[in-house]
PDB file of N, CA and C in Angstrom:
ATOM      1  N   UNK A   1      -9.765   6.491  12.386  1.00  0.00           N
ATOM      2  CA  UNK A   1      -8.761   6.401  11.346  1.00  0.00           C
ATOM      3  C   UNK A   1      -9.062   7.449  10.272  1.00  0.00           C
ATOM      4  N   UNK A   2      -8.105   8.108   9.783  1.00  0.00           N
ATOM      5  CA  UNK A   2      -8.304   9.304   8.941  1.00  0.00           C
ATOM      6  C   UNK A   2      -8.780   8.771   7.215  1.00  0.00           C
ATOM      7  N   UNK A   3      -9.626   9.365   6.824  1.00  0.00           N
ATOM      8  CA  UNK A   3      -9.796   9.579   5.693  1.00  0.00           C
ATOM      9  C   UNK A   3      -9.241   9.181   4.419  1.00  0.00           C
ATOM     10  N   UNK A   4      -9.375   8.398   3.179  1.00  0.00           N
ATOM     11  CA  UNK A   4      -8.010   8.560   2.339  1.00  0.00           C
ATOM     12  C   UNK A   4      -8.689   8.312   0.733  1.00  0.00           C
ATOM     13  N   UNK A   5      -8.408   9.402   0.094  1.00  0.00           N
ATOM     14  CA  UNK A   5      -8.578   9.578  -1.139  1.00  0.00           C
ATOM     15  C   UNK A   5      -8.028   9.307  -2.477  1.00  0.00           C
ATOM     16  N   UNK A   6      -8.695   8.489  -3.202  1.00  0.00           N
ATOM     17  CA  UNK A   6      -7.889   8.154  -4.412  1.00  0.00           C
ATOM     18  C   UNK A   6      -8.045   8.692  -5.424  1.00  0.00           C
ATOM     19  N   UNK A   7      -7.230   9.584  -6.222  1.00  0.00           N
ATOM     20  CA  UNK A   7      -6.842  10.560  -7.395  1.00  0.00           C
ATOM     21  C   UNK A   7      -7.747   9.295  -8.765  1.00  0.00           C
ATOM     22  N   UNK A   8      -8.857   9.894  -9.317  1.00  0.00           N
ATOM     23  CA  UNK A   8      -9.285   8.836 -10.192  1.00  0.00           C
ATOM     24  C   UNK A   8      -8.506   9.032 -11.475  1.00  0.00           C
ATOM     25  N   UNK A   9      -8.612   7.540 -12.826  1.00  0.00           N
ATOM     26  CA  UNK A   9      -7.720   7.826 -13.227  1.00  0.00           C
ATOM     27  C   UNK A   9      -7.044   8.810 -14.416  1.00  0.00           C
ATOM     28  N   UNK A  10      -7.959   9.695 -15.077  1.00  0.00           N
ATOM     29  CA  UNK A  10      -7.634  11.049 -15.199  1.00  0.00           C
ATOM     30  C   UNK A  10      -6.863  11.549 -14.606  1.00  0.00           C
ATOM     31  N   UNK A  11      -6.416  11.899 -13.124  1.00  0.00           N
ATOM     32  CA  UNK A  11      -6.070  12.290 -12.283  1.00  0.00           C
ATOM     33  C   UNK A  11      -6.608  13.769 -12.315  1.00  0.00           C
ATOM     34  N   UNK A  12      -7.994  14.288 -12.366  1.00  0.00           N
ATOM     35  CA  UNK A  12      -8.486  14.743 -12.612  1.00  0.00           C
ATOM     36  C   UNK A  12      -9.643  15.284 -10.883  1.00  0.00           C
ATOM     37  N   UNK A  13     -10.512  16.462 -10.768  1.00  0.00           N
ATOM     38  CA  UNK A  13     -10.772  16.579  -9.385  1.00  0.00           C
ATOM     39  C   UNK A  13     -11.536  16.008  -8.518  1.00  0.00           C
ATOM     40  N   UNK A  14     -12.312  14.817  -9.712  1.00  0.00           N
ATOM     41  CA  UNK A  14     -13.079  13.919  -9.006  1.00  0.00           C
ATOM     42  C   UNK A  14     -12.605  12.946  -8.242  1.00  0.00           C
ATOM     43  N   UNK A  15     -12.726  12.381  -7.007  1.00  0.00           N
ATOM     44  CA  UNK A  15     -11.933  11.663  -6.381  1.00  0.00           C
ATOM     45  C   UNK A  15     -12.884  10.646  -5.799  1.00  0.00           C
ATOM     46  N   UNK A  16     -12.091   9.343  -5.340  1.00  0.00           N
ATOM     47  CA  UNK A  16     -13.297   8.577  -5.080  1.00  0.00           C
ATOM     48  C   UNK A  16     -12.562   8.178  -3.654  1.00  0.00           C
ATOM     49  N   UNK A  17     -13.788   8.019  -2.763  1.00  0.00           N
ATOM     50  CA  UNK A  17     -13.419   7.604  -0.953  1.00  0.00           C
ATOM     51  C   UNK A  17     -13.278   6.473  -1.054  1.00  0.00           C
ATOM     52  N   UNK A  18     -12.247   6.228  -0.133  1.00  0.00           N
ATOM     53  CA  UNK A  18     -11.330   5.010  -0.257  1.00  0.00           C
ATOM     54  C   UNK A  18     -12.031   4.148   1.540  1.00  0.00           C
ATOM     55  N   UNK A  19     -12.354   3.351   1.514  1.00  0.00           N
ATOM     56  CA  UNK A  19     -13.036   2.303   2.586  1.00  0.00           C
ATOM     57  C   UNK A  19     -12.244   1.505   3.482  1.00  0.00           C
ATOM     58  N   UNK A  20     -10.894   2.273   4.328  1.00  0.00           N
ATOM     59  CA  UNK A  20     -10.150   1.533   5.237  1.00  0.00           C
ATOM     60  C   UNK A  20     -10.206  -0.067   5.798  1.00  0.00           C
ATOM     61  N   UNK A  21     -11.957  -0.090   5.745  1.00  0.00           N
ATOM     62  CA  UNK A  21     -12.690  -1.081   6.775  1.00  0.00           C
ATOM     63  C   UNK A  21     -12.528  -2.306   5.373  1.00  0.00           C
ATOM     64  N   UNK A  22     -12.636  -1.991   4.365  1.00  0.00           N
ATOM     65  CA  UNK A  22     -12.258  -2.996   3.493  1.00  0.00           C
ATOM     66  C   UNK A  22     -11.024  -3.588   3.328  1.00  0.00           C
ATOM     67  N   UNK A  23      -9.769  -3.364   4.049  1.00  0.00           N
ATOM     68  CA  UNK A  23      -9.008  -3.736   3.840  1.00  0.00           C
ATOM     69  C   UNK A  23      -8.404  -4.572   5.041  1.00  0.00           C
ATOM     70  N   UNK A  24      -7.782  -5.944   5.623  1.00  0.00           N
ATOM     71  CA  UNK A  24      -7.312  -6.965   6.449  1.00  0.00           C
ATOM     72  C   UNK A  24      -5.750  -6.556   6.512  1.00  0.00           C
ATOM     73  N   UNK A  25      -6.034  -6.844   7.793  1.00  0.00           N
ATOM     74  CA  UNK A  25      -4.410  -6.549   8.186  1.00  0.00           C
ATOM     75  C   UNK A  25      -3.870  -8.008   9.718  1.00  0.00           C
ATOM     76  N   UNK A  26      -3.532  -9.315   8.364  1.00  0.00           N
ATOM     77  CA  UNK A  26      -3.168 -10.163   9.344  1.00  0.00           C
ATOM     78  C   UNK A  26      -2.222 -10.174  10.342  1.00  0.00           C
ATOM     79  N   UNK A  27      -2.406 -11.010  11.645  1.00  0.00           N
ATOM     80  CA  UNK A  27      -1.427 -10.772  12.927  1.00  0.00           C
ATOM     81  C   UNK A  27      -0.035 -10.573  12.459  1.00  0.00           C
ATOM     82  N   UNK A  28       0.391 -11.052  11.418  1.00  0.00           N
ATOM     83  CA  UNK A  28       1.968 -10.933  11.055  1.00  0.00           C
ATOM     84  C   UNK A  28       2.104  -9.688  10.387  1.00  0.00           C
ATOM     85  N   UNK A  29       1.253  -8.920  10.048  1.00  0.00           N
ATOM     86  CA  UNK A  29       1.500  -7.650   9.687  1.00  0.00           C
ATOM     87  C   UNK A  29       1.108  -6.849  10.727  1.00  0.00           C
ATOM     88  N   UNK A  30       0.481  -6.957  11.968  1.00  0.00           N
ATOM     89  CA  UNK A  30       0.105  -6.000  12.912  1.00  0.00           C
ATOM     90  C   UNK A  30       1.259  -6.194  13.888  1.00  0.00           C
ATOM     91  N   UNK A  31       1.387  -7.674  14.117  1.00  0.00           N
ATOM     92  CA  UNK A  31       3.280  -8.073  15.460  1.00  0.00           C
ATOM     93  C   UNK A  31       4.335  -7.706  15.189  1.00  0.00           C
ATOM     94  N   UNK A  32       4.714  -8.212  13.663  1.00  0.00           N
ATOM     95  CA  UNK A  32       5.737  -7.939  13.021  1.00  0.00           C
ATOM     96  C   UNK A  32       6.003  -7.097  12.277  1.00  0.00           C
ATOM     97  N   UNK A  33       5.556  -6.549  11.057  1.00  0.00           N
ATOM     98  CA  UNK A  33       5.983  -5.876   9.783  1.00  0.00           C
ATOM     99  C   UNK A  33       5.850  -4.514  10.808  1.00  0.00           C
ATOM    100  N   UNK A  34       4.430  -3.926  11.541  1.00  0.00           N
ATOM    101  CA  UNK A  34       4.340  -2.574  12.035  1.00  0.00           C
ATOM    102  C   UNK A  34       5.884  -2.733  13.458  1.00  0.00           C
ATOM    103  N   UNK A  35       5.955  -3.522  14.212  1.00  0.00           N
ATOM    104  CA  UNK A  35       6.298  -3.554  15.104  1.00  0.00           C
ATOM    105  C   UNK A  35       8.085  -3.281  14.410  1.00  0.00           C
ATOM    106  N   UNK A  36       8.749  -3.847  13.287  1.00  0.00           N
ATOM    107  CA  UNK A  36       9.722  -3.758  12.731  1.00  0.00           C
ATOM    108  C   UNK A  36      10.342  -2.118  12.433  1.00  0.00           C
ATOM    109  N   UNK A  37       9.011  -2.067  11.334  1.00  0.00           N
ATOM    110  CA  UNK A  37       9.255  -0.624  10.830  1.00  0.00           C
ATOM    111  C   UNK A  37       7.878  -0.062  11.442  1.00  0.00           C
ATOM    112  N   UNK A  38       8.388   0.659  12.424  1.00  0.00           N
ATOM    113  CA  UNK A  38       7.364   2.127  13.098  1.00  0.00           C
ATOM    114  C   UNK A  38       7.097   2.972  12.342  1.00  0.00           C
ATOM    115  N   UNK A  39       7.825   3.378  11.323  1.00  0.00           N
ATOM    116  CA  UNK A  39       7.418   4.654  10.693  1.00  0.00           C
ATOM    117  C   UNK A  39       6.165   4.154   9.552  1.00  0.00           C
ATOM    118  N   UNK A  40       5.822   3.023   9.316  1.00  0.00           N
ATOM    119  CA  UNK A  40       4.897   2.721   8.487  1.00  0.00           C
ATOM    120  C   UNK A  40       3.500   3.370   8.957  1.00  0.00           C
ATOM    121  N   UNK A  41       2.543   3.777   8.510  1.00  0.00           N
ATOM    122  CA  UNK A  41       1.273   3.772   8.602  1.00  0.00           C
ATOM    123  C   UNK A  41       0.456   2.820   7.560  1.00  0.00           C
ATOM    124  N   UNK A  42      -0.820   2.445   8.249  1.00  0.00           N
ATOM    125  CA  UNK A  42      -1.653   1.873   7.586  1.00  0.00           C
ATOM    126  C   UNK A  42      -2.051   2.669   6.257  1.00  0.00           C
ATOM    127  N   UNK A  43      -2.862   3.818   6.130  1.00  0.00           N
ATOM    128  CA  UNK A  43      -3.311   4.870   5.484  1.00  0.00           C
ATOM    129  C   UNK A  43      -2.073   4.594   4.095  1.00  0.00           C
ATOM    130  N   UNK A  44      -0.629   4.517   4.269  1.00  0.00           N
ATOM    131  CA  UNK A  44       0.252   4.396   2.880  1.00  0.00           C
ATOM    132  C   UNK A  44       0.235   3.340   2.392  1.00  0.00           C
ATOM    133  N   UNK A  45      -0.006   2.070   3.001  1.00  0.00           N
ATOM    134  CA  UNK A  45      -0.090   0.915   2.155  1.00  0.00           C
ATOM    135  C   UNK A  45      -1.149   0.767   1.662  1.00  0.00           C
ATOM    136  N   UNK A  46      -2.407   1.367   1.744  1.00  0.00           N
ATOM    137  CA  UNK A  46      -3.802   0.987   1.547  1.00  0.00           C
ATOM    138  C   UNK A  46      -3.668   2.252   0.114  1.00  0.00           C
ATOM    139  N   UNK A  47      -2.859   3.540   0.134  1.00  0.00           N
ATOM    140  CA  UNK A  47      -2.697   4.533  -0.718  1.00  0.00           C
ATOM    141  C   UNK A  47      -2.130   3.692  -1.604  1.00  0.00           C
ATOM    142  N   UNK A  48      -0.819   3.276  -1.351  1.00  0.00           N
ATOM    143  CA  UNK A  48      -0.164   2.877  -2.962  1.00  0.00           C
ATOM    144  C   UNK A  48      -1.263   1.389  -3.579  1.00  0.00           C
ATOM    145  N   UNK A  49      -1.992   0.832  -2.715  1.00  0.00           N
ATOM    146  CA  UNK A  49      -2.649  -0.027  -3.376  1.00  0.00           C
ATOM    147  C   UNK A  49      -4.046   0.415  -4.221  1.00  0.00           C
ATOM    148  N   UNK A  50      -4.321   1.524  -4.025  1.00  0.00           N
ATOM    149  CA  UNK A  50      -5.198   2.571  -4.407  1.00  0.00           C
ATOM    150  C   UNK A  50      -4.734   2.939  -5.611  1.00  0.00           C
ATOM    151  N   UNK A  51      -3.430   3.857  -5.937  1.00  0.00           N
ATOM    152  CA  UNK A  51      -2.670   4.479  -6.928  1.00  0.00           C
ATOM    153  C   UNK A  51      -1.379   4.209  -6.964  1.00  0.00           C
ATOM    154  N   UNK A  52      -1.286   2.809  -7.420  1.00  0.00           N
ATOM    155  CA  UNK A  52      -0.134   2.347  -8.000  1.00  0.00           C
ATOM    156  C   UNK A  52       0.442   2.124  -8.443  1.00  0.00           C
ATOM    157  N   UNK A  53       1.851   2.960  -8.866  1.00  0.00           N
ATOM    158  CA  UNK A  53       2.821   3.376  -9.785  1.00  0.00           C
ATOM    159  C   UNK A  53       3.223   1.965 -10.694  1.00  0.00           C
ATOM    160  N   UNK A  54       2.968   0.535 -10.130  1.00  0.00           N
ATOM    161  CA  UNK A  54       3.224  -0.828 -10.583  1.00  0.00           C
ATOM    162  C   UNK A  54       2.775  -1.506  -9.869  1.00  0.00           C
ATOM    163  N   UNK A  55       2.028  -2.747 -10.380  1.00  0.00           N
ATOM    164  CA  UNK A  55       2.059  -3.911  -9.697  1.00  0.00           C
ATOM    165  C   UNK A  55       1.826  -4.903 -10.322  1.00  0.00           C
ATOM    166  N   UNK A  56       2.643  -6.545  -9.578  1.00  0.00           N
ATOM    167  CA  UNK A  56       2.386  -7.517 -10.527  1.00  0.00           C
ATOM    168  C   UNK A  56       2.119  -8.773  -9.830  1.00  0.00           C
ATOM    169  N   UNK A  57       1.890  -9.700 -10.258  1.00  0.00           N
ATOM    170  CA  UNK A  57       1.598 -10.577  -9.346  1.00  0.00           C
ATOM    171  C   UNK A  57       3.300 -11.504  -8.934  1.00  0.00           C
ATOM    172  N   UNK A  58       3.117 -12.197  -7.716  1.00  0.00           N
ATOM    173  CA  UNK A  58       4.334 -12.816  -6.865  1.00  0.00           C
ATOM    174  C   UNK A  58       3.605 -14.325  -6.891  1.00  0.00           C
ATOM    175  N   UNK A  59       4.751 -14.998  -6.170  1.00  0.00           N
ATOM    176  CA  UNK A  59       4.770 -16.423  -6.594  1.00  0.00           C
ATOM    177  C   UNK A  59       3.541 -16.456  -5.160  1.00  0.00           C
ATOM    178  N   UNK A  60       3.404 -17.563  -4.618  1.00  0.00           N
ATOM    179  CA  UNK A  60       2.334 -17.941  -3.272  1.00  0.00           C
ATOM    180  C   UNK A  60       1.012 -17.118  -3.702  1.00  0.00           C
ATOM    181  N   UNK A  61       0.421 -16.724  -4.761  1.00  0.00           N
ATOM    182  CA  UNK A  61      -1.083 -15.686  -5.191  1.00  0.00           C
ATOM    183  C   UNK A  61      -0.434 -14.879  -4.294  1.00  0.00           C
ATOM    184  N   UNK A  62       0.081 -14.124  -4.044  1.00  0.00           N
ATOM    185  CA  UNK A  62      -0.048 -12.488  -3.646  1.00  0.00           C
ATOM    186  C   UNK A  62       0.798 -11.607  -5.008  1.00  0.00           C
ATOM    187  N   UNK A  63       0.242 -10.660  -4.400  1.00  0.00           N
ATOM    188  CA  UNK A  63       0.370  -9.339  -5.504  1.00  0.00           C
ATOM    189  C   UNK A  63       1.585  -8.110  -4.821  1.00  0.00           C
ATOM    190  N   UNK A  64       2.216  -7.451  -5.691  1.00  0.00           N
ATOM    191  CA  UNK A  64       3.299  -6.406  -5.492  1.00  0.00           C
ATOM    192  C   UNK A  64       2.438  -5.016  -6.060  1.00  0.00           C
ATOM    193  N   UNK A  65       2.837  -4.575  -4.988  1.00  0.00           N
ATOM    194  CA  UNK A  65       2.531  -2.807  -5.275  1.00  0.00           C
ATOM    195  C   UNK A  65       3.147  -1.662  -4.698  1.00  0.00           C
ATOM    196  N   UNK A  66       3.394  -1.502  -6.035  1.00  0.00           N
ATOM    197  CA  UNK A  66       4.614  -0.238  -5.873  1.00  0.00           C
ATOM    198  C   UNK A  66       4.326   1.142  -5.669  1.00  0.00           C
ATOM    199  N   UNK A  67       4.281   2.386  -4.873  1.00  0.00           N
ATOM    200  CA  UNK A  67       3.999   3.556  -4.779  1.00  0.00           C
ATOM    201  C   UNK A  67       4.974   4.460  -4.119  1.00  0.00           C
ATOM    202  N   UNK A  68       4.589   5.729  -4.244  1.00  0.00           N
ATOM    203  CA  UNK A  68       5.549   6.604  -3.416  1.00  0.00           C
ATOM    204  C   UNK A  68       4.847   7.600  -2.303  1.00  0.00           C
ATOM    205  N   UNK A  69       5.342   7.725  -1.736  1.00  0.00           N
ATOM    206  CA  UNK A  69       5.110   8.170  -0.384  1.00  0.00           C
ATOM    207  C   UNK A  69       5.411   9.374  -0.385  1.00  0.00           C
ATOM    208  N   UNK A  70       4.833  10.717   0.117  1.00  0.00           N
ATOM    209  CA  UNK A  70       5.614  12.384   0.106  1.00  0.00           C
ATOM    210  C   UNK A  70       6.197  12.410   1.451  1.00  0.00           C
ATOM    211  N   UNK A  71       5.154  12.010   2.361  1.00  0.00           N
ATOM    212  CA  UNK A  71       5.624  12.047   3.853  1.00  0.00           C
ATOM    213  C   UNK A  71       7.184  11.791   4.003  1.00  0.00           C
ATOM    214  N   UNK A  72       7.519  10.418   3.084  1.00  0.00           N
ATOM    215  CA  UNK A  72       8.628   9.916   3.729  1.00  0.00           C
ATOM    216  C   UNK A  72       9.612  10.571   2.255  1.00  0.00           C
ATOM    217  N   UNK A  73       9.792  11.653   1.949  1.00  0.00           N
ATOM    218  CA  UNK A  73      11.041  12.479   1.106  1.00  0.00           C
ATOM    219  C   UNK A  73      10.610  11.529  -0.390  1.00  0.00           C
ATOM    220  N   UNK A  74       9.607  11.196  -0.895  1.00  0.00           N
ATOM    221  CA  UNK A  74       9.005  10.438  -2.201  1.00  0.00           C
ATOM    222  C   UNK A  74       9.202   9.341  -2.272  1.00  0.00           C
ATOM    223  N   UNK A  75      10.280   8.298  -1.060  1.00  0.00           N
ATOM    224  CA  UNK A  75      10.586   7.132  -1.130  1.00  0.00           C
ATOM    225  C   UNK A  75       9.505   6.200  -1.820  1.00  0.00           C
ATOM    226  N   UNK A  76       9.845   4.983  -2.341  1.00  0.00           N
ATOM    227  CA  UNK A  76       9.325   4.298  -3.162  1.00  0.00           C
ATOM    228  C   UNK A  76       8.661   2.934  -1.794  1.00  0.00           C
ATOM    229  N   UNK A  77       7.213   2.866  -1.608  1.00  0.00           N
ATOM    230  CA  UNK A  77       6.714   1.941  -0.691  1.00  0.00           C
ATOM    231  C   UNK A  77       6.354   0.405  -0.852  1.00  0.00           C
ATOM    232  N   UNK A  78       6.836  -0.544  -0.729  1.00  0.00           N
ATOM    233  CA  UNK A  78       6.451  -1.632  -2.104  1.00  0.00           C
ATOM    234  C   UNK A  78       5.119  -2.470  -0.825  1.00  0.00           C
ATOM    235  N   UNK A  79       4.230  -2.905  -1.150  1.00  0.00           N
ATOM    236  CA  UNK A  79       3.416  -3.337  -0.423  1.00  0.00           C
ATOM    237  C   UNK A  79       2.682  -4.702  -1.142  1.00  0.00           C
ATOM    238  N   UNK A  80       2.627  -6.384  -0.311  1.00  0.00           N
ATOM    239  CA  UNK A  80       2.179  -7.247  -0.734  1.00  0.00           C
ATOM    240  C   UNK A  80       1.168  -7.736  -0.312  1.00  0.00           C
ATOM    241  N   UNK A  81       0.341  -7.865  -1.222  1.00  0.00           N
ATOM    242  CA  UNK A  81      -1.266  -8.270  -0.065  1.00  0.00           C
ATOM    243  C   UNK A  81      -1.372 -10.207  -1.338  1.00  0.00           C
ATOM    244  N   UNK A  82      -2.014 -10.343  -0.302  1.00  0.00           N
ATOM    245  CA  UNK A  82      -2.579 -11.725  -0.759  1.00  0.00           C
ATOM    246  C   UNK A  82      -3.351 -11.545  -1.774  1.00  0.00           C
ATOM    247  N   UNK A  83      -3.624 -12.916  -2.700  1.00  0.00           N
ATOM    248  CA  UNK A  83      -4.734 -12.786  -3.353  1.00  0.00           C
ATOM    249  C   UNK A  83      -5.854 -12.119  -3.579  1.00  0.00           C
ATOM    250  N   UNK A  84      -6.458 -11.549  -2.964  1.00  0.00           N
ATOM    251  CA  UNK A  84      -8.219 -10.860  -2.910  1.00  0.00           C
ATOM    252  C   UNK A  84      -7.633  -9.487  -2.865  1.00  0.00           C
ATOM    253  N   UNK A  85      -6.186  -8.842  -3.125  1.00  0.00           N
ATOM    254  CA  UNK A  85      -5.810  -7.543  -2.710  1.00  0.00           C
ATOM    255  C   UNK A  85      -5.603  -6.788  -1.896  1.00  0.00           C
ATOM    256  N   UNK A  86      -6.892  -7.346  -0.719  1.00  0.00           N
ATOM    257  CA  UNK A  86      -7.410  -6.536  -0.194  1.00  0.00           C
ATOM    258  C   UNK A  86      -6.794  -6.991   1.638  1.00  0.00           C
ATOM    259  N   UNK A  87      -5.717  -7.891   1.864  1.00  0.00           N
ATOM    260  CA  UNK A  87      -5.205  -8.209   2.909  1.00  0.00           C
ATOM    261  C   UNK A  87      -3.814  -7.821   2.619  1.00  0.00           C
ATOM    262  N   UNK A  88      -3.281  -7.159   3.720  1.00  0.00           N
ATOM    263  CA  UNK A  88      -1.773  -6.811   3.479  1.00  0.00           C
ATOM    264  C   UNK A  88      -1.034  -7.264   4.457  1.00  0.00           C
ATOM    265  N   UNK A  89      -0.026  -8.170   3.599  1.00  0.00           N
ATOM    266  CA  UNK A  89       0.646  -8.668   4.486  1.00  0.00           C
ATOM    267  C   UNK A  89       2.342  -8.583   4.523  1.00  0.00           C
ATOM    268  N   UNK A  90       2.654  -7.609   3.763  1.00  0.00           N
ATOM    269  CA  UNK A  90       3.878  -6.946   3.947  1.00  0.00           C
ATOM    270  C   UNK A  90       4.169  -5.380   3.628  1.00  0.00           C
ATOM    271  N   UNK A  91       4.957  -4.784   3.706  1.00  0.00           N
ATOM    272  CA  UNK A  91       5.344  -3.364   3.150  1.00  0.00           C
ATOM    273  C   UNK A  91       6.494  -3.169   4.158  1.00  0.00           C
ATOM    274  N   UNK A  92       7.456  -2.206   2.591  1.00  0.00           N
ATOM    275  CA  UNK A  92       8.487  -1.746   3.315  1.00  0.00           C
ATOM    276  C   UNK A  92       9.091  -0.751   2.359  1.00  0.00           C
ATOM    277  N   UNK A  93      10.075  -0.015   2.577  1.00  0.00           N
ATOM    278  CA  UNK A  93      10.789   0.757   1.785  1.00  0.00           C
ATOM    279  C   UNK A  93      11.385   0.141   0.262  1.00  0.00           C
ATOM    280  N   UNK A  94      10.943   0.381  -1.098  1.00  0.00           N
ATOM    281  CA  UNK A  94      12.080  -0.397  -1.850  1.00  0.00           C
ATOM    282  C   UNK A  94      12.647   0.377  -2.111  1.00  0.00           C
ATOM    283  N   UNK A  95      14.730   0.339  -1.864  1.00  0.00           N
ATOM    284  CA  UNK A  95      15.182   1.052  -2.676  1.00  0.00           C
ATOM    285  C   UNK A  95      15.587   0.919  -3.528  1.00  0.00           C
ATOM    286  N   UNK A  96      15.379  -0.516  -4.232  1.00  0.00           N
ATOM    287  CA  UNK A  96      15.947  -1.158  -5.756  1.00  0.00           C
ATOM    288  C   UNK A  96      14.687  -1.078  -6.614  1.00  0.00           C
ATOM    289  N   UNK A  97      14.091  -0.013  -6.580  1.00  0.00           N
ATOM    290  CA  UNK A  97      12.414  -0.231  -7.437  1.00  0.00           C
ATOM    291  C   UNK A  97      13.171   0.581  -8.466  1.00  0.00           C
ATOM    292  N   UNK A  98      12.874   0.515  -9.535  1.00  0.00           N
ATOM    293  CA  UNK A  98      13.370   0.810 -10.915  1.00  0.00           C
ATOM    294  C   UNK A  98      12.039   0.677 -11.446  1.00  0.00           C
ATOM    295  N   UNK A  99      11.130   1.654 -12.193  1.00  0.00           N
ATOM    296  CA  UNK A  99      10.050   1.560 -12.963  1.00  0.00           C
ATOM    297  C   UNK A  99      10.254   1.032 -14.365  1.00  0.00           C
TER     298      UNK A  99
END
């Protein structure tokens, strides 16, 4: 799995390595959410949860996080992980994200 770097927050040239292996990706996000939308990669939801343009917390303890994507023309990626952050168990395109 490739590499992925997070802009620290200066946004400045020091950057800090980002730990793939730290992050859970339950069966309903590996059957369903990838199997739905193909064009997702792992590497962008784990990015906008890294450097995220917003996030707030959702009702059930999970959390919203909002980022943008270059790959996909700057689209806005909204991604929900459970409690601990660090499990993701949704993402998809938002196009009603309004900052």
């Amino acid at each position: 799995m490739p590499e992925i770097y997070s802009i620290n927050a200066q946004d400045k040239i020091s950057y800090k390595k980002v730990d793939m292996a730290e992050y859970k990706y339950p069966e309903y996000f590996e059957k369903e959410v990838l199997r739905k939308r193909p064009y997702l990669k792992k590497e962008w939801c784990v990015s906008v949860i890294e450097r995220p343009i917003k996030v707030e917390p959702q009702e059930h303890n999970r959390f919203r996080f909002w980022g943008v994507i270059p790959e996909l023309e700057s689209r806005i990626l909204r991604v929900i992980t459970l409690s601990d952050k660090k499990t993701i168990h949704n993402a998809f395109l938002d196009r009603r994200f309004r900052p």
